[in-house]
N, C-alpha and C. Protein backbone atom coordinates (compact mmCIF):
# COMPACT_ATOMS: atom_id res chain seq x y z
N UNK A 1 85.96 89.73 111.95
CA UNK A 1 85.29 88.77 112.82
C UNK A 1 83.78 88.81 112.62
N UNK A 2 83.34 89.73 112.29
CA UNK A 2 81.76 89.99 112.22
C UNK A 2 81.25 89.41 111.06
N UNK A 3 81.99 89.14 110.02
CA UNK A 3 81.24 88.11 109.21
C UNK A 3 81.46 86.99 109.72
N UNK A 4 82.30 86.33 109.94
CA UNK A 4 82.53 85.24 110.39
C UNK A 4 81.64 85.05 111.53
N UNK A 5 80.76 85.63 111.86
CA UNK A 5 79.55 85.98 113.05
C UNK A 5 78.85 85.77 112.09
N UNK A 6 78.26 86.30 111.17
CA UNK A 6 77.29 86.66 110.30
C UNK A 6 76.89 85.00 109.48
N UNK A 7 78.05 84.59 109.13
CA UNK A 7 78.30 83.02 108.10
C UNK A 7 77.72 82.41 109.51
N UNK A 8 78.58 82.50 110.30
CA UNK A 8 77.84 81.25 111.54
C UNK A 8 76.49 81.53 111.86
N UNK A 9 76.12 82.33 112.00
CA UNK A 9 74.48 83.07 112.33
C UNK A 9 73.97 82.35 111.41
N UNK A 10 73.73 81.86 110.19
CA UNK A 10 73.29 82.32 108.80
C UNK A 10 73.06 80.31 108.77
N UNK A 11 74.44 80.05 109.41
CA UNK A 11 74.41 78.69 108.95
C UNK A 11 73.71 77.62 110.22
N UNK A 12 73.84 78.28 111.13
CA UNK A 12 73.04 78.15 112.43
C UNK A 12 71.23 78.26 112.11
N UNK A 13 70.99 79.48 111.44
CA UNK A 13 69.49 79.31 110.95
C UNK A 13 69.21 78.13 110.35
N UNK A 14 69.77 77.85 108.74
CA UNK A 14 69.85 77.22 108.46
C UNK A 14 69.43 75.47 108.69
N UNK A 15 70.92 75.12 109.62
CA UNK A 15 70.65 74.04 110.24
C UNK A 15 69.67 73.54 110.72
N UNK A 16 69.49 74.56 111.75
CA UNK A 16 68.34 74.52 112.69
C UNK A 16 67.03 74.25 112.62
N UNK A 17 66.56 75.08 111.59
CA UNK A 17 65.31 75.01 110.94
C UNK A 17 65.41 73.73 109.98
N UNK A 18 66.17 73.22 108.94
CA UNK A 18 66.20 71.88 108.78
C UNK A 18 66.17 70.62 109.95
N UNK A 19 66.37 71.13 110.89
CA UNK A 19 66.62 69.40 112.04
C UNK A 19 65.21 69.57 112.46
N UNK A 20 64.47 70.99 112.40
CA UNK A 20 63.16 70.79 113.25
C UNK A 20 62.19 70.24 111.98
N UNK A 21 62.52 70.68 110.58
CA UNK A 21 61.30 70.27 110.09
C UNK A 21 62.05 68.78 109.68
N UNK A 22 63.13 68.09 109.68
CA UNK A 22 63.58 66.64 109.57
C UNK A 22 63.63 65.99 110.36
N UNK A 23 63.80 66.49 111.46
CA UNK A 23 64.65 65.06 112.46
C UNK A 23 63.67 65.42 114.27
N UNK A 24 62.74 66.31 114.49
CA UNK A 24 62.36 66.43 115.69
C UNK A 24 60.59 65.79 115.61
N UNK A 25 60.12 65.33 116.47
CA UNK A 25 58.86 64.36 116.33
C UNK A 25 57.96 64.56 117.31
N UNK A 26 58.65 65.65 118.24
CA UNK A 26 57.92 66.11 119.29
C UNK A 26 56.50 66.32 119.06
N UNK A 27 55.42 65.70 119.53
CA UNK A 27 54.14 66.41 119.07
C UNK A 27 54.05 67.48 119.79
N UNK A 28 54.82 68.35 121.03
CA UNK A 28 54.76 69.41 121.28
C UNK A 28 55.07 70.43 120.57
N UNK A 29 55.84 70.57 119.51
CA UNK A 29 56.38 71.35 118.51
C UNK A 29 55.41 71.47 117.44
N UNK A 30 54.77 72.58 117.61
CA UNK A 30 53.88 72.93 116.68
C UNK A 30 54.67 73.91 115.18
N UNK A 31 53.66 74.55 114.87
CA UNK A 31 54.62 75.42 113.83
C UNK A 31 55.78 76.24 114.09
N UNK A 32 56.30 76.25 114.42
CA UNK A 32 57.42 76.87 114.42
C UNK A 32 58.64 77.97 113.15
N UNK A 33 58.85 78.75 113.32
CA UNK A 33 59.43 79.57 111.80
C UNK A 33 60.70 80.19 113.04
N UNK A 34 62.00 80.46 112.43
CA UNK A 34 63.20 80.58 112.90
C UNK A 34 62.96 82.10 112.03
N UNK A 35 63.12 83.27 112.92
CA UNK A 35 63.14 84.64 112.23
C UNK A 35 64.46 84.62 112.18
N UNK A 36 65.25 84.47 113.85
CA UNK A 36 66.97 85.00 113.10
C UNK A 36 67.87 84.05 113.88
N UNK A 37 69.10 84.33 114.41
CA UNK A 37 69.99 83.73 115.33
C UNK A 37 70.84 84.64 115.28
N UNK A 38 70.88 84.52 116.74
CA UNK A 38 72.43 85.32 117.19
C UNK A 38 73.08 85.04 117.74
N UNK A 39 74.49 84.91 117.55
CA UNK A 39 75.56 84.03 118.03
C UNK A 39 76.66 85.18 118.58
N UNK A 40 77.01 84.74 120.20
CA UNK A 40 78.33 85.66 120.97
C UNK A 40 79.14 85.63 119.99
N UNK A 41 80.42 86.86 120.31
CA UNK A 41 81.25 86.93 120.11
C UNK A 41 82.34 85.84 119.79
N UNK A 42 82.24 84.83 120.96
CA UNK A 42 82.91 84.20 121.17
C UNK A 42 82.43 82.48 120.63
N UNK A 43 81.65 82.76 119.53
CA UNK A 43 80.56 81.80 119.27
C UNK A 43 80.49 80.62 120.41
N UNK A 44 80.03 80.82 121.65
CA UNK A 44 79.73 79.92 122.24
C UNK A 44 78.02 79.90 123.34
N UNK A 45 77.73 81.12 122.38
CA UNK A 45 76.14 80.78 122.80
C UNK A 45 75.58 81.30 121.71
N UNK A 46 74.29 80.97 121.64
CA UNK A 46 73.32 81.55 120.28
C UNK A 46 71.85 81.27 120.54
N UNK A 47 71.74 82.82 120.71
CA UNK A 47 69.63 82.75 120.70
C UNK A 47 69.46 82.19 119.58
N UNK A 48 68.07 81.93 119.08
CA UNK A 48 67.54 81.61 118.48
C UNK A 48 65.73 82.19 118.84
N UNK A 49 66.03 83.22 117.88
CA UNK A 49 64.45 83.92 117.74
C UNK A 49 63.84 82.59 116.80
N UNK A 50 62.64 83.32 117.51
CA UNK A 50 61.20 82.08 116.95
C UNK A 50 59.97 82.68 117.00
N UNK A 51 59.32 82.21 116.15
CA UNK A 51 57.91 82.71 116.24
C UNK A 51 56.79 81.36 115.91
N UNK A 52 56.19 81.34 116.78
CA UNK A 52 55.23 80.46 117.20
C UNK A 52 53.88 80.51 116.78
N UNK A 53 53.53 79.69 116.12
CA UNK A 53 51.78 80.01 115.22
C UNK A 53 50.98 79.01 116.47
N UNK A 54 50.17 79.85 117.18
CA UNK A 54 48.35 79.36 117.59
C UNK A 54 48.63 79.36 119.26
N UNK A 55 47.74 78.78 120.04
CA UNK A 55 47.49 79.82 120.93
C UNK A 55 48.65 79.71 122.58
N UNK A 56 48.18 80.47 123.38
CA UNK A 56 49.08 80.53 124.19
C UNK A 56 49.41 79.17 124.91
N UNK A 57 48.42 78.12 124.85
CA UNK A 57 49.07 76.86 125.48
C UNK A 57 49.89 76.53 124.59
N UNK A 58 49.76 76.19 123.57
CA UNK A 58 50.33 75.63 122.06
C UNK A 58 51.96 76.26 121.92
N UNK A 59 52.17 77.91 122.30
CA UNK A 59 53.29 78.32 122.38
C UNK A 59 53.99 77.95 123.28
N UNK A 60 53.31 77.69 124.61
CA UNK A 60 53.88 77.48 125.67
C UNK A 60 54.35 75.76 125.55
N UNK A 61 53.63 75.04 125.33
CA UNK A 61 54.28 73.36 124.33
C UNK A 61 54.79 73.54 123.78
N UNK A 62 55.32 74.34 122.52
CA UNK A 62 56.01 74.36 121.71
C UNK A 62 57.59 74.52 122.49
N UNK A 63 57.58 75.62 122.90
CA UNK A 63 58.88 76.50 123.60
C UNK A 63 59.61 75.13 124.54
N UNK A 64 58.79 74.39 125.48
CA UNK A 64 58.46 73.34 126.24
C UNK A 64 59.79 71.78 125.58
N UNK A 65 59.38 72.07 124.37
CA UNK A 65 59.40 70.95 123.28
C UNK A 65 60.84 71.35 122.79
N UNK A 66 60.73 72.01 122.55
CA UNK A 66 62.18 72.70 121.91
C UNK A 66 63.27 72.86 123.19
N UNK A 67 62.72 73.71 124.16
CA UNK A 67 63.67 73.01 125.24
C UNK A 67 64.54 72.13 125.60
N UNK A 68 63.49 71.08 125.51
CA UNK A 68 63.67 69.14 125.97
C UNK A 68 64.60 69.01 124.92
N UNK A 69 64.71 69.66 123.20
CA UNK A 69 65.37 68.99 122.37
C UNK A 69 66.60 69.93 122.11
N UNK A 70 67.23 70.78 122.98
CA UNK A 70 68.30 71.40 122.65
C UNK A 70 69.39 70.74 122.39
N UNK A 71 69.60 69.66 123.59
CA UNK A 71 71.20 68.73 123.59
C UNK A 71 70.94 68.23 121.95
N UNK A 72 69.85 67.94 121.52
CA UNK A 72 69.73 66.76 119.86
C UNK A 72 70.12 68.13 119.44
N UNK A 73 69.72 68.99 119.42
CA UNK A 73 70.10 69.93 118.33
C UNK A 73 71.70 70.80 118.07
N UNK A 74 71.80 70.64 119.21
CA UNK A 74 73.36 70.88 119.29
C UNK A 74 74.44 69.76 118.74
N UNK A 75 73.87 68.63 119.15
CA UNK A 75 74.31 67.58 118.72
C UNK A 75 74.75 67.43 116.85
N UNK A 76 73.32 67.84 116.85
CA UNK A 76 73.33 67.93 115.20
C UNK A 76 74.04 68.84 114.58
N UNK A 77 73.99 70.33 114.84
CA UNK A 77 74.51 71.53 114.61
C UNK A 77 76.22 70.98 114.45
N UNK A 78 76.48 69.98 115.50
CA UNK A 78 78.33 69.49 115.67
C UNK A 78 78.71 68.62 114.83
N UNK A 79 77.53 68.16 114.21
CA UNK A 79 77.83 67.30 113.14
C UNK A 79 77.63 67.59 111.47
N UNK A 80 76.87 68.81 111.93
CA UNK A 80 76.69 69.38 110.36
C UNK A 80 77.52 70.77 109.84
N UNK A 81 77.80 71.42 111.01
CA UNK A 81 78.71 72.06 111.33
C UNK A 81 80.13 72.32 111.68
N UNK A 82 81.33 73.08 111.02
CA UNK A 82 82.67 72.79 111.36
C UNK A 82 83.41 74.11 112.58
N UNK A 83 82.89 73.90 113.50
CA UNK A 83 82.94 74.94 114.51
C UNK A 83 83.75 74.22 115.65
N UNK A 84 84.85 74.57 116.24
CA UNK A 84 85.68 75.12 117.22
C UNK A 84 84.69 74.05 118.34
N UNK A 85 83.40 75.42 118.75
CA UNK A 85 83.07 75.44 120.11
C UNK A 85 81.37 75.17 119.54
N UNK A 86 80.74 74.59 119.62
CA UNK A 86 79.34 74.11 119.78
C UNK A 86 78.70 75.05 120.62
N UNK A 87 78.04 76.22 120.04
CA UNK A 87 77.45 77.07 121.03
C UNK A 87 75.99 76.28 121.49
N UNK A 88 75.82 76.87 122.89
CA UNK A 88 74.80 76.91 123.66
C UNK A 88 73.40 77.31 123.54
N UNK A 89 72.27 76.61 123.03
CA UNK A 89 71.08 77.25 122.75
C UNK A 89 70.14 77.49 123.41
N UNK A 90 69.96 78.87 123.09
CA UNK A 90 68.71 79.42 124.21
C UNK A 90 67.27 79.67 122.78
N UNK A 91 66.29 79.55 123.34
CA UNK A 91 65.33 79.96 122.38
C UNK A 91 64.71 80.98 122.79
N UNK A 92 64.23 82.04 122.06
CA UNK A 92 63.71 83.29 122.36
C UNK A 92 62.49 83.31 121.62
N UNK A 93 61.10 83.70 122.58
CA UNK A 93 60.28 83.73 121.31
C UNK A 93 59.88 84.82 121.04
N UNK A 94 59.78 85.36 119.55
CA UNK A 94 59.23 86.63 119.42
C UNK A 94 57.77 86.52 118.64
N UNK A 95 57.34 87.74 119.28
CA UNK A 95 55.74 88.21 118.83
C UNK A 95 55.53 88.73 117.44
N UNK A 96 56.11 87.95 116.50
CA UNK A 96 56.25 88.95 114.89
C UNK A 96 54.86 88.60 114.55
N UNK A 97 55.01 87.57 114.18
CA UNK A 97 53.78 87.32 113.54
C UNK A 97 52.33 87.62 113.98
N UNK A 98 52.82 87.39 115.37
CA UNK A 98 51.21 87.97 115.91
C UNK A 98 50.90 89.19 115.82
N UNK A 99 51.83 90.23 115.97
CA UNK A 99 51.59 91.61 115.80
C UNK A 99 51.43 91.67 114.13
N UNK A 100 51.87 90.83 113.62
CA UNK A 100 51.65 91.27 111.76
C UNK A 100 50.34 90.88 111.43
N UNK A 101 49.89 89.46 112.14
CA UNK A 101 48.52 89.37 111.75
C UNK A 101 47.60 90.64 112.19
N UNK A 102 48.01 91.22 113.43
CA UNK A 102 47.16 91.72 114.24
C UNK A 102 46.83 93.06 113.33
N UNK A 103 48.01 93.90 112.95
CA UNK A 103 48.66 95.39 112.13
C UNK A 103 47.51 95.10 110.91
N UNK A 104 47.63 93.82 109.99
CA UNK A 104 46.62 93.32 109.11
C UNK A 104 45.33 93.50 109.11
N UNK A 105 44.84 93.09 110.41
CA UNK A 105 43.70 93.40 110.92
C UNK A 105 43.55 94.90 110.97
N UNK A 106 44.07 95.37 111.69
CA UNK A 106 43.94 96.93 112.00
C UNK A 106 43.50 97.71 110.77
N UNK A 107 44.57 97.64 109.56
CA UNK A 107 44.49 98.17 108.62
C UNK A 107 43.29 97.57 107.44
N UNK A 108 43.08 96.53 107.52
CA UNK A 108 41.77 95.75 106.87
C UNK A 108 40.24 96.71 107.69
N UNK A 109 40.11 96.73 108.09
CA UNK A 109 39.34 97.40 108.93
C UNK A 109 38.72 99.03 108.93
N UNK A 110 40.24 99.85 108.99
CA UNK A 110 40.20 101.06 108.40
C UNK A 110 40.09 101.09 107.00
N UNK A 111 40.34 100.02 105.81
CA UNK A 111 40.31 100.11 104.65
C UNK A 111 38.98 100.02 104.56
N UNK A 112 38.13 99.37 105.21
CA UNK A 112 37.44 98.71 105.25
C UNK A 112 35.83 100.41 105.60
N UNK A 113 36.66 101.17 106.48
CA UNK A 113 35.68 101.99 106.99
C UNK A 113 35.51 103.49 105.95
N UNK A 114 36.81 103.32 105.65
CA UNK A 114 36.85 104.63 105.24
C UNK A 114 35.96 104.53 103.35
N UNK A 115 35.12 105.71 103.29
CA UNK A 115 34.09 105.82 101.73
C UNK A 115 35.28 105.91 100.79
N UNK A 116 35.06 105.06 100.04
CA UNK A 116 35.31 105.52 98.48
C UNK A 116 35.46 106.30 97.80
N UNK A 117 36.22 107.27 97.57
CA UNK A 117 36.09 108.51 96.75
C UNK A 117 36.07 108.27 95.53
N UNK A 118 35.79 108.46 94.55
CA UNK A 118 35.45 108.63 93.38
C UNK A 118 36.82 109.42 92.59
N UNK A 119 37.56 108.33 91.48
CA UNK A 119 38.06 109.12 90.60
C UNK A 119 38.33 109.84 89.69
């Protein structure tokens, strides 16, 4: 069963991230990048991690935006998809990128401080 989790996960990314950069027009939907999806057991719900580029209003529109467009996206997912049960989408947003830019920084910095030794 767990691949058959894994194929639906996989094809759920997939989809998904194609309908937002094809078919959604929201000007609330800013950049948007799909890190993963996870789909119940029972495939009838599925997060959808996200990570959101620029600032906290902009995330907060974005998330906003994607909301409003779940029923289209499910919609789509039922039509591009050969699944039983049309799971339920929740969006989750995660902090990757911001902490990676941020880690970047950190370490640019210390590279940045520490002398040169000589080889």
């Amino acid at each position: 069963m767990s691949r058959r989790i894994d194929r639906v996960e996989g094809a759920c990314r997939e989809e998904i991230s194609e309908i937002l950069q094809r078919d959604i027009k929201d000007p609330r939907v800013g950049f948007v990048t799909i890190t993963r999806v996870k789909v119940s057991g029972d495939l009838r719900h599925a997060r959808v991690y996200i990570s959101i580029m620029g600032s906290e209003d902009e995330v907060a529109s974005s998330l906003a935006g994607l909301k409003s467009a779940r029923g289209y996206l499910r919609l789509m997912l039922g039509k591009n998809l050969r699944l039983k049960y049309l799971p339920e989408i929740e969006f989750v947003h995660e902090h990757i990128t911001e902490e990676a830019l941020r880690l970047n920084e950190i370490m640019k910095k210390e590279m940045e401080s520490q002398p040169d030794e000589g080889l």
